[in-house]
C-alpha atoms as a PDB file:
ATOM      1  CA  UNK A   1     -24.371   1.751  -4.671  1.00  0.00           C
ATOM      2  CA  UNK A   2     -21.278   0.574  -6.114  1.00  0.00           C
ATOM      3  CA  UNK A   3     -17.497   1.061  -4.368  1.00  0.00           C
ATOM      4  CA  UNK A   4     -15.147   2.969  -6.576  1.00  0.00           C
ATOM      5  CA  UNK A   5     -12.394   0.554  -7.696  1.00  0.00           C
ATOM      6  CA  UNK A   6      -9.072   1.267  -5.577  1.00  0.00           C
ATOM      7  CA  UNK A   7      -6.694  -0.138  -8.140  1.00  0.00           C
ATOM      8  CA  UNK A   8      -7.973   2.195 -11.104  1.00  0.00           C
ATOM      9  CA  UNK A   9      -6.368   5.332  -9.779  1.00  0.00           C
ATOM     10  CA  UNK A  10      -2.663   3.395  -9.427  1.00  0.00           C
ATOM     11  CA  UNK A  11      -3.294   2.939 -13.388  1.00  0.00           C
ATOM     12  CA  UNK A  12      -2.845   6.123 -14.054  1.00  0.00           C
ATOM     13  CA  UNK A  13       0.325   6.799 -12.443  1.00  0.00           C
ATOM     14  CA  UNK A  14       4.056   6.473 -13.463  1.00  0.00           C
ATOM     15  CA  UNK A  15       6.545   4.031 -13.177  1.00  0.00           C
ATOM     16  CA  UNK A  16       8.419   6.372 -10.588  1.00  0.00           C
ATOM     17  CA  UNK A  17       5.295   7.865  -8.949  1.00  0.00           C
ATOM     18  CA  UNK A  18       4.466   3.906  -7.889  1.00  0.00           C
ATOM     19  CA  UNK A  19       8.276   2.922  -7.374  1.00  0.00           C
ATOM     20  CA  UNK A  20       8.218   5.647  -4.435  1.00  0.00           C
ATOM     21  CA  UNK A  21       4.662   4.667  -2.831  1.00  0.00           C
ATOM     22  CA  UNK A  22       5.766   1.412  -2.849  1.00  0.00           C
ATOM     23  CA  UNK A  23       9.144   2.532  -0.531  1.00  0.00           C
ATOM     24  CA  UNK A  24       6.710   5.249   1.556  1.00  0.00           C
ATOM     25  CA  UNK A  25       3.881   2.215   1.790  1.00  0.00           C
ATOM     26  CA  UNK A  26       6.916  -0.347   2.709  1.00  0.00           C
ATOM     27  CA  UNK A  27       8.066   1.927   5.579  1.00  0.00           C
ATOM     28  CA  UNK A  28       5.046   2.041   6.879  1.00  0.00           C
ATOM     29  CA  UNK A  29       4.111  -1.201   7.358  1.00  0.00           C
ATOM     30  CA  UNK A  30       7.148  -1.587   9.010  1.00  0.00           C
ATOM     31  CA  UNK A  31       6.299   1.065  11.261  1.00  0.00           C
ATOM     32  CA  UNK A  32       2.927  -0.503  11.794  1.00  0.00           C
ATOM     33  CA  UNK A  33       4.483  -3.733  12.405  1.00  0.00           C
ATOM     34  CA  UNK A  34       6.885  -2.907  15.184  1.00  0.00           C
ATOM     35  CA  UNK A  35       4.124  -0.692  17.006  1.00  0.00           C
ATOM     36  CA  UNK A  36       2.003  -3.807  16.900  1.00  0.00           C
ATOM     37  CA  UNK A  37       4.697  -5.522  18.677  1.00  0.00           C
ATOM     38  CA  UNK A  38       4.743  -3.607  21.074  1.00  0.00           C
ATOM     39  CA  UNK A  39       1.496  -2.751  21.673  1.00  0.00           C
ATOM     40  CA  UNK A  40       1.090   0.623  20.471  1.00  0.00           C
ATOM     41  CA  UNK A  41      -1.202   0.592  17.214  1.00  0.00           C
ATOM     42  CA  UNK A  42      -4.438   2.026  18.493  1.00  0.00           C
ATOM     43  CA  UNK A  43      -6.155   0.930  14.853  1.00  0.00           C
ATOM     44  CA  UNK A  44      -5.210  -2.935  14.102  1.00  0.00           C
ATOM     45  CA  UNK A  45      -7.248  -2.467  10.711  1.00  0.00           C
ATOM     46  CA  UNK A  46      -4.678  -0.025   9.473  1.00  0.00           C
ATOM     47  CA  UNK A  47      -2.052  -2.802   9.196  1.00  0.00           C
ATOM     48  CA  UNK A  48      -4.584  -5.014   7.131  1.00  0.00           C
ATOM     49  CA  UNK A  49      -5.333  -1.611   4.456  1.00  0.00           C
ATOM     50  CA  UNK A  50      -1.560  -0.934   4.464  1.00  0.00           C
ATOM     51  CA  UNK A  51      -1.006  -4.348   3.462  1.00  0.00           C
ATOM     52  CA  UNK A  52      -3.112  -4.386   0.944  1.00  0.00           C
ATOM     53  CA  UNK A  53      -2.507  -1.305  -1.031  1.00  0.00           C
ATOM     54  CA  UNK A  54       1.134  -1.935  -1.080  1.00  0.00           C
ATOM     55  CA  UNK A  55       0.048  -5.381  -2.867  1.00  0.00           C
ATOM     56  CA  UNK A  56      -2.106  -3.474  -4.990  1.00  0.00           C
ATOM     57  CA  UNK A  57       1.064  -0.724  -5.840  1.00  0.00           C
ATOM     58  CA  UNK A  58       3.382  -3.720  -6.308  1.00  0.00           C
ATOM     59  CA  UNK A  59       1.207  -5.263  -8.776  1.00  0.00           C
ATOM     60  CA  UNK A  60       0.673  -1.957 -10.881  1.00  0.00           C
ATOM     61  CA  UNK A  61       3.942  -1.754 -11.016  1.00  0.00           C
ATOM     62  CA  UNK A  62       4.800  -5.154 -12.487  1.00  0.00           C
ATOM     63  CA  UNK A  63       1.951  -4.568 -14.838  1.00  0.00           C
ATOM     64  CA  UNK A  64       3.947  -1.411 -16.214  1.00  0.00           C
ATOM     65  CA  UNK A  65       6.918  -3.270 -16.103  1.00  0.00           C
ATOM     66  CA  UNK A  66       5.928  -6.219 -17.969  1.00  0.00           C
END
């Protein structure tokens, strides 16, 4: 069984369709931050895939960039 690649459908997408999941991913890992504060996340893992696709967005987007 092999796991379908996450950063091969970001490829395929625009400079402007990435520039504005990067702001809607970016809000909501701030979101998810201050709810961790506080206490109120009831799924800590969601921070950690969050994190990591907006990495993954960023680094399409400097690919399309460069």
């Amino acid at each position: 069984m092999t796991k379908k690649n996450p950063f091969s459908d970001l490829t395929g997408k625009s400079v402007e369709e990435l520039a504005q999941l990067e702001a809607e991913l970016a809000a909501k890992r701030f979101t998810l931050r201050f709810q961790h504060a506080v206490g109120q996340v009831e799924n800590t893992a969601e921070i950690r895939k969050t994190r990591r696709e907006l990495a993954r967005v960023k680094t399409a987007l400097a690919t399309k960039l460069a």
